[in-house]
N, C-alpha and C. Protein backbone atom coordinates (compact mmCIF):
# COMPACT_ATOMS: atom_id res chain seq x y z
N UNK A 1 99.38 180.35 5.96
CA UNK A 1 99.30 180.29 7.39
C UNK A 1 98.55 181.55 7.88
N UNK A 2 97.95 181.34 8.80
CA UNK A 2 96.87 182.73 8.98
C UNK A 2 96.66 182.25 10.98
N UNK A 3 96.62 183.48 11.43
CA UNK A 3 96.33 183.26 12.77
C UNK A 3 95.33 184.87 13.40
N UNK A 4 94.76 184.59 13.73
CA UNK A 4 93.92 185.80 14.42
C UNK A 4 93.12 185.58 15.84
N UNK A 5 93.15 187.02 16.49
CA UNK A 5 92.54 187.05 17.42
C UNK A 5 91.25 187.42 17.73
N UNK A 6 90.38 187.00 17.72
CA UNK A 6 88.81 187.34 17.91
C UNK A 6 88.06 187.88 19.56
N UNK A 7 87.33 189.18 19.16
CA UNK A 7 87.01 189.51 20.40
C UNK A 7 85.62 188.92 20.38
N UNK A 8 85.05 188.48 19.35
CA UNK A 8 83.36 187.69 19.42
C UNK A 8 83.28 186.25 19.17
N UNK A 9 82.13 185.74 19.84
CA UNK A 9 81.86 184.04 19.62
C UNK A 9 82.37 183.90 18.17
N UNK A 10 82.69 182.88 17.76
CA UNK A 10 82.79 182.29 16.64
C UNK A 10 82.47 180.38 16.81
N UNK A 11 81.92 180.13 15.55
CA UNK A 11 81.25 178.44 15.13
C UNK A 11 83.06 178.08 15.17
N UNK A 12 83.53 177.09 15.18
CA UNK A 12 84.62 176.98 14.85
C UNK A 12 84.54 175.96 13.18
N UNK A 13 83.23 175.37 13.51
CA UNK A 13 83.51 174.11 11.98
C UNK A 13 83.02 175.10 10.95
N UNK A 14 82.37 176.24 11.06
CA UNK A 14 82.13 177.10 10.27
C UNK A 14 83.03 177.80 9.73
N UNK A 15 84.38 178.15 10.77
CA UNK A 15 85.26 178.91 9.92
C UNK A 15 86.11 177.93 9.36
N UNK A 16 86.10 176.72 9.99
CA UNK A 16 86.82 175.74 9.21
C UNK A 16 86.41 175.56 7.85
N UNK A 17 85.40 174.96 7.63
CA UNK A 17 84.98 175.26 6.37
C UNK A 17 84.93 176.49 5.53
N UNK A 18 84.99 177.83 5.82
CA UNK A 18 84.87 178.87 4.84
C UNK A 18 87.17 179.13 4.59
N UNK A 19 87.59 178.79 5.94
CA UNK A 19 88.68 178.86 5.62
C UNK A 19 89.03 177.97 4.60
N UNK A 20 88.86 176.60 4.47
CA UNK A 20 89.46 175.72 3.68
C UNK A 20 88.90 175.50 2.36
N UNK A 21 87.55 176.60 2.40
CA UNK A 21 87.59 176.95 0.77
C UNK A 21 88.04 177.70 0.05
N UNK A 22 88.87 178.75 0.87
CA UNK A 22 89.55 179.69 0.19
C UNK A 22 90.64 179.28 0.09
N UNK A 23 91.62 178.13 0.61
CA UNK A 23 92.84 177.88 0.73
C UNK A 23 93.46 177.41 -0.74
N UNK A 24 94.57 177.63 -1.11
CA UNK A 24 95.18 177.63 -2.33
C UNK A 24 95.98 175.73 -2.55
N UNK A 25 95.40 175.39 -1.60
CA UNK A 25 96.10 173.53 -1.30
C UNK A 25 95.02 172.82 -1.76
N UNK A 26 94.12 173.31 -2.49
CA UNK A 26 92.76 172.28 -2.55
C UNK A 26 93.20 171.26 -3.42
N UNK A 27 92.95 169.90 -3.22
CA UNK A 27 93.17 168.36 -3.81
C UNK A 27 94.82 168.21 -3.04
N UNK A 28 95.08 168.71 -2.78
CA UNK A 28 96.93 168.51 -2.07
C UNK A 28 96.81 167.91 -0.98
N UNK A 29 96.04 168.04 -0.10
CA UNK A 29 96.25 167.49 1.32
C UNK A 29 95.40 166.40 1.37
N UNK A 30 96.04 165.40 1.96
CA UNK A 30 95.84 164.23 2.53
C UNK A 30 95.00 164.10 3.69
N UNK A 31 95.41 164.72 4.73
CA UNK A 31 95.22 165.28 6.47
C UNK A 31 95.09 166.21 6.54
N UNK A 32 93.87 166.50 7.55
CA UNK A 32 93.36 167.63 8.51
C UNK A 32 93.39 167.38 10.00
N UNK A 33 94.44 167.86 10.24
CA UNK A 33 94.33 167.51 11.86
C UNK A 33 93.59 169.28 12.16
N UNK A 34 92.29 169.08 13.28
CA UNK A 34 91.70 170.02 13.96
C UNK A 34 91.73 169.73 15.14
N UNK A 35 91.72 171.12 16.41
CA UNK A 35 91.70 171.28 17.30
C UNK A 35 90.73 172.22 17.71
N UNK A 36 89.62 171.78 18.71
CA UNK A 36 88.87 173.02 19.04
C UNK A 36 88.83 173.33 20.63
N UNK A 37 89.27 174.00 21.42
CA UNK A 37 88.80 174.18 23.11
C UNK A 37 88.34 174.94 22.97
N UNK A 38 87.67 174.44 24.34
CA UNK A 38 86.20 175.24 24.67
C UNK A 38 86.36 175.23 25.96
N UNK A 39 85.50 176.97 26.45
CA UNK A 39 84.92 176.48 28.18
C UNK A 39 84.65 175.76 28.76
N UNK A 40 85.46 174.92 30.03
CA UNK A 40 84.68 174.19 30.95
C UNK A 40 83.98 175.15 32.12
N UNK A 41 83.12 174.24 32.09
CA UNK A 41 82.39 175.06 33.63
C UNK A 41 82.89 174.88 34.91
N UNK A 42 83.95 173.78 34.92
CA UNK A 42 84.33 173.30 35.87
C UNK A 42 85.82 173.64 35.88
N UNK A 43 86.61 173.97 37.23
CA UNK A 43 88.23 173.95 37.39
C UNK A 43 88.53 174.03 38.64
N UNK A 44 89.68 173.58 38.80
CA UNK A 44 89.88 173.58 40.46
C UNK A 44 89.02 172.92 41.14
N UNK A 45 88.05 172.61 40.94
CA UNK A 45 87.07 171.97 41.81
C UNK A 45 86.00 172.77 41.93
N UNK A 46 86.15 174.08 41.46
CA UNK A 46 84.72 175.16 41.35
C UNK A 46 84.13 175.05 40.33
N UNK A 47 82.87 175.40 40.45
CA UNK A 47 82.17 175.50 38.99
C UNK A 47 82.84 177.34 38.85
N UNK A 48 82.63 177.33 37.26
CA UNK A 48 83.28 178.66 36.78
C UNK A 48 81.99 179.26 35.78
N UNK A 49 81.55 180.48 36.10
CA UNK A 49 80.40 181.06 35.54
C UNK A 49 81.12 181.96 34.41
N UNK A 50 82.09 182.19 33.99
CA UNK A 50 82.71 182.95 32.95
C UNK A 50 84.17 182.82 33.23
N UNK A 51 84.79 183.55 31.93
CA UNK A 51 86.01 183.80 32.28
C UNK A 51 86.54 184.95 31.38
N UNK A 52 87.33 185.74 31.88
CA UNK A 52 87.85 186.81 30.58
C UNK A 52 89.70 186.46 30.60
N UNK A 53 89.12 186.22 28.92
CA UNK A 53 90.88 185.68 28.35
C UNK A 53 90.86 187.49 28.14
N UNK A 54 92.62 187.70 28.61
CA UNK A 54 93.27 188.75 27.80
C UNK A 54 94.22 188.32 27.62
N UNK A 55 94.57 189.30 26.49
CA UNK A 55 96.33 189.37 25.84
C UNK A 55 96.96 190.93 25.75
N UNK A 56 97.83 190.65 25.42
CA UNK A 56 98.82 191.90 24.66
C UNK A 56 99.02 191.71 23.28
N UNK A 57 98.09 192.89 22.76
CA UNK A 57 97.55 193.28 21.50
C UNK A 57 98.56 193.74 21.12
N UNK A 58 99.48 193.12 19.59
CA UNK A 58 100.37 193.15 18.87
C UNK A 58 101.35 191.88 19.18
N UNK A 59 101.53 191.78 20.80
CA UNK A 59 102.78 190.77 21.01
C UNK A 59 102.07 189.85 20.87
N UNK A 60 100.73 189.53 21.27
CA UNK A 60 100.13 188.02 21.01
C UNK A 60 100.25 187.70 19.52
N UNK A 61 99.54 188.78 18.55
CA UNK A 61 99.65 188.40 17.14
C UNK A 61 100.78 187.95 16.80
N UNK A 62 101.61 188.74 16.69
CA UNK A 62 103.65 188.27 16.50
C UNK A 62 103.65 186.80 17.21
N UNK A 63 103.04 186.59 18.34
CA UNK A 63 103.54 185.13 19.11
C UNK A 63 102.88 184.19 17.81
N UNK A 64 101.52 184.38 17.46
CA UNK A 64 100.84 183.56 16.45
C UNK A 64 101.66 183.21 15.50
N UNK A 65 101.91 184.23 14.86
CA UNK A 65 102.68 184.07 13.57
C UNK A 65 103.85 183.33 13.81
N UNK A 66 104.56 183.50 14.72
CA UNK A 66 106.03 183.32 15.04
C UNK A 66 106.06 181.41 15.21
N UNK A 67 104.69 180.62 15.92
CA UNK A 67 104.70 179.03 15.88
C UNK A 67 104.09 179.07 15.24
N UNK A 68 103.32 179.75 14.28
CA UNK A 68 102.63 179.22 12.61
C UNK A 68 104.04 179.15 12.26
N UNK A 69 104.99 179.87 11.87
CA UNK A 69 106.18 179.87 11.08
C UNK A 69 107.05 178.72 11.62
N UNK A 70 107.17 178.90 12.56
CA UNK A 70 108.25 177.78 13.36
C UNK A 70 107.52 175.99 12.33
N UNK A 71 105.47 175.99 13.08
CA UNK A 71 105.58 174.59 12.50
C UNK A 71 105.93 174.07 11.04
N UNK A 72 105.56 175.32 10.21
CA UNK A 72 105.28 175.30 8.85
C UNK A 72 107.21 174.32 8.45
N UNK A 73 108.13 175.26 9.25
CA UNK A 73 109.39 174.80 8.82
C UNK A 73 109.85 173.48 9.65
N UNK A 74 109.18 172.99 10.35
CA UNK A 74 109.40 171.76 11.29
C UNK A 74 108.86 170.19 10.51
N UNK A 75 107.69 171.23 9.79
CA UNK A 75 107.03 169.58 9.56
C UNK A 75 106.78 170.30 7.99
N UNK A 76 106.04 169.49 6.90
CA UNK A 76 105.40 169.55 5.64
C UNK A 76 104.19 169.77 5.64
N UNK A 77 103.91 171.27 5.56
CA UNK A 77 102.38 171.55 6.05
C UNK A 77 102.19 172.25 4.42
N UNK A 78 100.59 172.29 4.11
CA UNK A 78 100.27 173.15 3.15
C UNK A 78 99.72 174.75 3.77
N UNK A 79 98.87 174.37 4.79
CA UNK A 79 98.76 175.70 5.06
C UNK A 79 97.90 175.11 7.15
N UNK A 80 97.45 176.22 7.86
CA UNK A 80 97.50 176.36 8.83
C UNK A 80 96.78 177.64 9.14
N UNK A 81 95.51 177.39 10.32
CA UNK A 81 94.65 178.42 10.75
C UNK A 81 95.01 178.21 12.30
N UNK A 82 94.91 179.27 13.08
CA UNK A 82 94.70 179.54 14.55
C UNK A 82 93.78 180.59 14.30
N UNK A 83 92.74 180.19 15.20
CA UNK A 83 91.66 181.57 16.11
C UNK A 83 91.89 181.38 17.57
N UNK A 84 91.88 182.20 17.42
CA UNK A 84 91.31 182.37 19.62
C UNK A 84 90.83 183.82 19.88
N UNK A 85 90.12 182.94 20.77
CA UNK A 85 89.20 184.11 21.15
C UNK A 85 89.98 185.06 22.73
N UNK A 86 89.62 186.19 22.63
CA UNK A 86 89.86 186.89 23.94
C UNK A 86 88.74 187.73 24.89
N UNK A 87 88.62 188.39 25.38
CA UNK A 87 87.58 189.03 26.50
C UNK A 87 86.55 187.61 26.96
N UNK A 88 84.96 187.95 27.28
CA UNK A 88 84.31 187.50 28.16
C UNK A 88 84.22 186.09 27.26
N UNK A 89 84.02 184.60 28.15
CA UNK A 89 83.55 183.69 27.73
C UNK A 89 83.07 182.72 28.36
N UNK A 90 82.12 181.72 28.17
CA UNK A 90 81.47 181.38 28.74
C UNK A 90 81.10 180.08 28.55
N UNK A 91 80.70 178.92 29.29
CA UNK A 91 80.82 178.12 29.51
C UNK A 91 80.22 176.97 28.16
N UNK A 92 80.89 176.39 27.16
CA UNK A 92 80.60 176.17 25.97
C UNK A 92 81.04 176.96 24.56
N UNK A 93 81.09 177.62 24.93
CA UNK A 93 82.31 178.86 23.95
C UNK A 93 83.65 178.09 23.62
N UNK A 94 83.56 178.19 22.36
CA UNK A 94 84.87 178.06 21.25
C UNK A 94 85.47 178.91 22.19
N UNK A 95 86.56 178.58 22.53
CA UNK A 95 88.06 179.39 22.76
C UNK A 95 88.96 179.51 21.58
N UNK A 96 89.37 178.56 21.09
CA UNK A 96 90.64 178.54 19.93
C UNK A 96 90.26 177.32 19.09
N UNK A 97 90.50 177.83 17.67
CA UNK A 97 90.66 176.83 16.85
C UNK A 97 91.95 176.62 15.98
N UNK A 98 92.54 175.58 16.00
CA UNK A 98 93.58 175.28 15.14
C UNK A 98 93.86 173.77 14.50
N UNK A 99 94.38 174.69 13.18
CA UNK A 99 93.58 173.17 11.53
C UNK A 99 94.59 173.24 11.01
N UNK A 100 95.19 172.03 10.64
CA UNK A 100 96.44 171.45 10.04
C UNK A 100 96.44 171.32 9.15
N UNK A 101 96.66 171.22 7.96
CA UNK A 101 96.77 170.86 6.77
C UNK A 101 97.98 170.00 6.33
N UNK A 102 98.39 168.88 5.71
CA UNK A 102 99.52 168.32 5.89
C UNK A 102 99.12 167.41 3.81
N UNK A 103 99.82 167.05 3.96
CA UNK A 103 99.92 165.99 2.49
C UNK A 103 99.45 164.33 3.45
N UNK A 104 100.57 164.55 4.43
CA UNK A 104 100.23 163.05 5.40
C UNK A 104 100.15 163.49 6.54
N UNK A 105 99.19 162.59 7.70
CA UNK A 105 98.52 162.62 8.59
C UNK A 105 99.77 162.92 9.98
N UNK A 106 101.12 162.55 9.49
CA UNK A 106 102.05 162.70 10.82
C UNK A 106 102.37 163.70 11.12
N UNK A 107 102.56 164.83 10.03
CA UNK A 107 102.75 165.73 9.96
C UNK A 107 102.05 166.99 9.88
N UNK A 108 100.24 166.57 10.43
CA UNK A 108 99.30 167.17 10.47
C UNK A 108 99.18 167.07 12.06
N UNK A 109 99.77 166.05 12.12
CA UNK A 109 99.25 165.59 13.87
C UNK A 109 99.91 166.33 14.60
N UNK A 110 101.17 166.11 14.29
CA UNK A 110 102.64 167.00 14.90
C UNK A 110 102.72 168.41 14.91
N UNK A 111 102.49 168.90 14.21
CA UNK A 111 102.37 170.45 13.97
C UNK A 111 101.41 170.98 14.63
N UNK A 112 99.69 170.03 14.95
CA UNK A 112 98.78 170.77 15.40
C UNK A 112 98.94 170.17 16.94
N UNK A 113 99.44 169.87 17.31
CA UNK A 113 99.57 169.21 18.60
C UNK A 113 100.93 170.88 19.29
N UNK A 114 102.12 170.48 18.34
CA UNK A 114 103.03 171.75 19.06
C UNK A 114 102.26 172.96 19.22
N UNK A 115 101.32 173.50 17.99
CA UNK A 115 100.56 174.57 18.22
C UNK A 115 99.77 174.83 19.70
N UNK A 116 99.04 173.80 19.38
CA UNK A 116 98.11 173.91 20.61
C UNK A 116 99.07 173.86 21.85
N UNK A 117 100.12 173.06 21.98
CA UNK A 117 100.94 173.24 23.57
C UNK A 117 101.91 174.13 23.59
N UNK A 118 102.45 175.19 22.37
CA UNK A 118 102.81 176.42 22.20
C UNK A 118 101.66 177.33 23.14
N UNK A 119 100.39 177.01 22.84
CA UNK A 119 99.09 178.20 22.70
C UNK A 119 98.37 178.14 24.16
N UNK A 120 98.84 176.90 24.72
CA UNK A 120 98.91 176.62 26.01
C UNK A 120 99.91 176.91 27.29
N UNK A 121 100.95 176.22 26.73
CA UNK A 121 101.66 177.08 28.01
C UNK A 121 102.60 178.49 27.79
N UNK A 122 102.90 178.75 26.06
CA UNK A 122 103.85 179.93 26.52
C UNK A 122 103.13 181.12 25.69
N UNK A 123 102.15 181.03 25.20
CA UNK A 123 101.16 182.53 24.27
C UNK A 123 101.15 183.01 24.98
N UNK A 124 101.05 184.88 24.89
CA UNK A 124 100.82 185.43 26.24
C UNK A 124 99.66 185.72 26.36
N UNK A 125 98.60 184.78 27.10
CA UNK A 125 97.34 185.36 26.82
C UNK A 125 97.05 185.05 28.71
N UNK A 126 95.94 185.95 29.27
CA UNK A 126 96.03 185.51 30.32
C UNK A 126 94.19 185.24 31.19
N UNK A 127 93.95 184.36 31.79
CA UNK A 127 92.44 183.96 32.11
C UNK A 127 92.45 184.29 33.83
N UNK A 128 91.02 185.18 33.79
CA UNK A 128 90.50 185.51 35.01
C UNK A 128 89.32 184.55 35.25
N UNK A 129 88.49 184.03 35.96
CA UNK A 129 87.56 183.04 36.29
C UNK A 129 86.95 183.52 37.11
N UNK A 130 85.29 183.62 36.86
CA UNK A 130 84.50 184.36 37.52
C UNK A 130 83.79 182.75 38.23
N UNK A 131 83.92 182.86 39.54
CA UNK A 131 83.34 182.04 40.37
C UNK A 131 81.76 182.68 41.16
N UNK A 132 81.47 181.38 41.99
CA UNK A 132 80.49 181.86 42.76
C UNK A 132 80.96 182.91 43.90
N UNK A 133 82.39 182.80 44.08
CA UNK A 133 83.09 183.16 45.35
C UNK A 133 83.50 184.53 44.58
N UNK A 134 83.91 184.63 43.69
CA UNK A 134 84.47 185.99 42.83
C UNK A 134 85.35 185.61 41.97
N UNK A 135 86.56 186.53 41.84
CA UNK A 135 87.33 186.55 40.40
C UNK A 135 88.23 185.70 40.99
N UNK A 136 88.96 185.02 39.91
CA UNK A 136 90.73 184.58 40.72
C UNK A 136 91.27 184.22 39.28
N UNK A 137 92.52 184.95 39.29
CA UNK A 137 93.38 184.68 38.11
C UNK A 137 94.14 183.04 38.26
N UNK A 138 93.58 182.71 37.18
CA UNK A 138 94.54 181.39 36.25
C UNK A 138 96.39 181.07 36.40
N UNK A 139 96.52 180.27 37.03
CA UNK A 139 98.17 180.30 37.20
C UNK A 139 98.50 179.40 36.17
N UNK A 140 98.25 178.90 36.67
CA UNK A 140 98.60 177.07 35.79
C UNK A 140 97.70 176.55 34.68
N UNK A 141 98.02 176.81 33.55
CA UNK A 141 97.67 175.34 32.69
C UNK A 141 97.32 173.83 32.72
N UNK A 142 96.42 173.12 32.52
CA UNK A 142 96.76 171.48 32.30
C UNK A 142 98.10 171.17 31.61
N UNK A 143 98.49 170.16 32.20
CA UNK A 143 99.63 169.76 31.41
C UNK A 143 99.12 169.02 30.04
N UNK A 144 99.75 169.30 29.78
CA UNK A 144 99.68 168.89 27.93
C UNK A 144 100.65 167.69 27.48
N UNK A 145 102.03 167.93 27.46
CA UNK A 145 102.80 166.70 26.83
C UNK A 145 102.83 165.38 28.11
């Protein structure tokens, strides 16, 4: 299980692939459930010319680890990546990637689905949105479940 925070662009199918050649599950898994978000340009009804994700450096990492660990013991996973990105980003930018690994597909689905609505509404990470009008901090999430 591996989770990190990135302050630069990253490919996401690129690290998918260099991750899942180093992984110690090779011929074991059945399922890959992946997840990738990305910038919209659009929210609220404004177009959005950037945005800067922050976090709290140490408590975010611990949050990572803490629902990597949680799914790993919930469901039958072989192994499990999270990235996300933080500071400036921009409209088409990888935000976060997260890759399931499972033996079977239910349990690839399930695990990368809690991640992502873990990584959504309770990570502590937080988004400013640079408009035409100016800045305005992010309250709300899309709902997810």
């Amino acid at each position: 299980m591996h989770s990190e925070i990135r302050e630069q662009p990253f490919e996401p199918y690129a690290e998918l692939l260099q991750y899942q050649q180093t992984m110690q599950a090779a011929g074991r898994y059945g399922a890959t459930a992946v997840f990738v978000g990305s910038m919209r340009d659009l929210n609220e009804g404004e177009t959005v010319i950037a945005m800067q994700l922050e976090h709290y450096p140490g408590m975010t990492e611990k949050y990572l680890q803490r629902i990597s660990q949680h799914a790993a013991s919930h469901w039958k996973l072989l192994d499990s990546l999270i990235l996300h990105r933080v500071g400036r980003v921009e409209p088409d930018d990888a935000i976060v990637l997260v890759a399931v690994w499972s033996a079977h597909r239910k349990d690839a689905f399930e695990a990368s689905r809690y991640l992502m609505e873990e990584l959504k509404s309770k990570a502590p990470f937080w988004k400013k949105e640079q408009t035409a009008e100016g800045e305005r901090w992010v309250e709300n999430n899309t709902a997810g479940y």
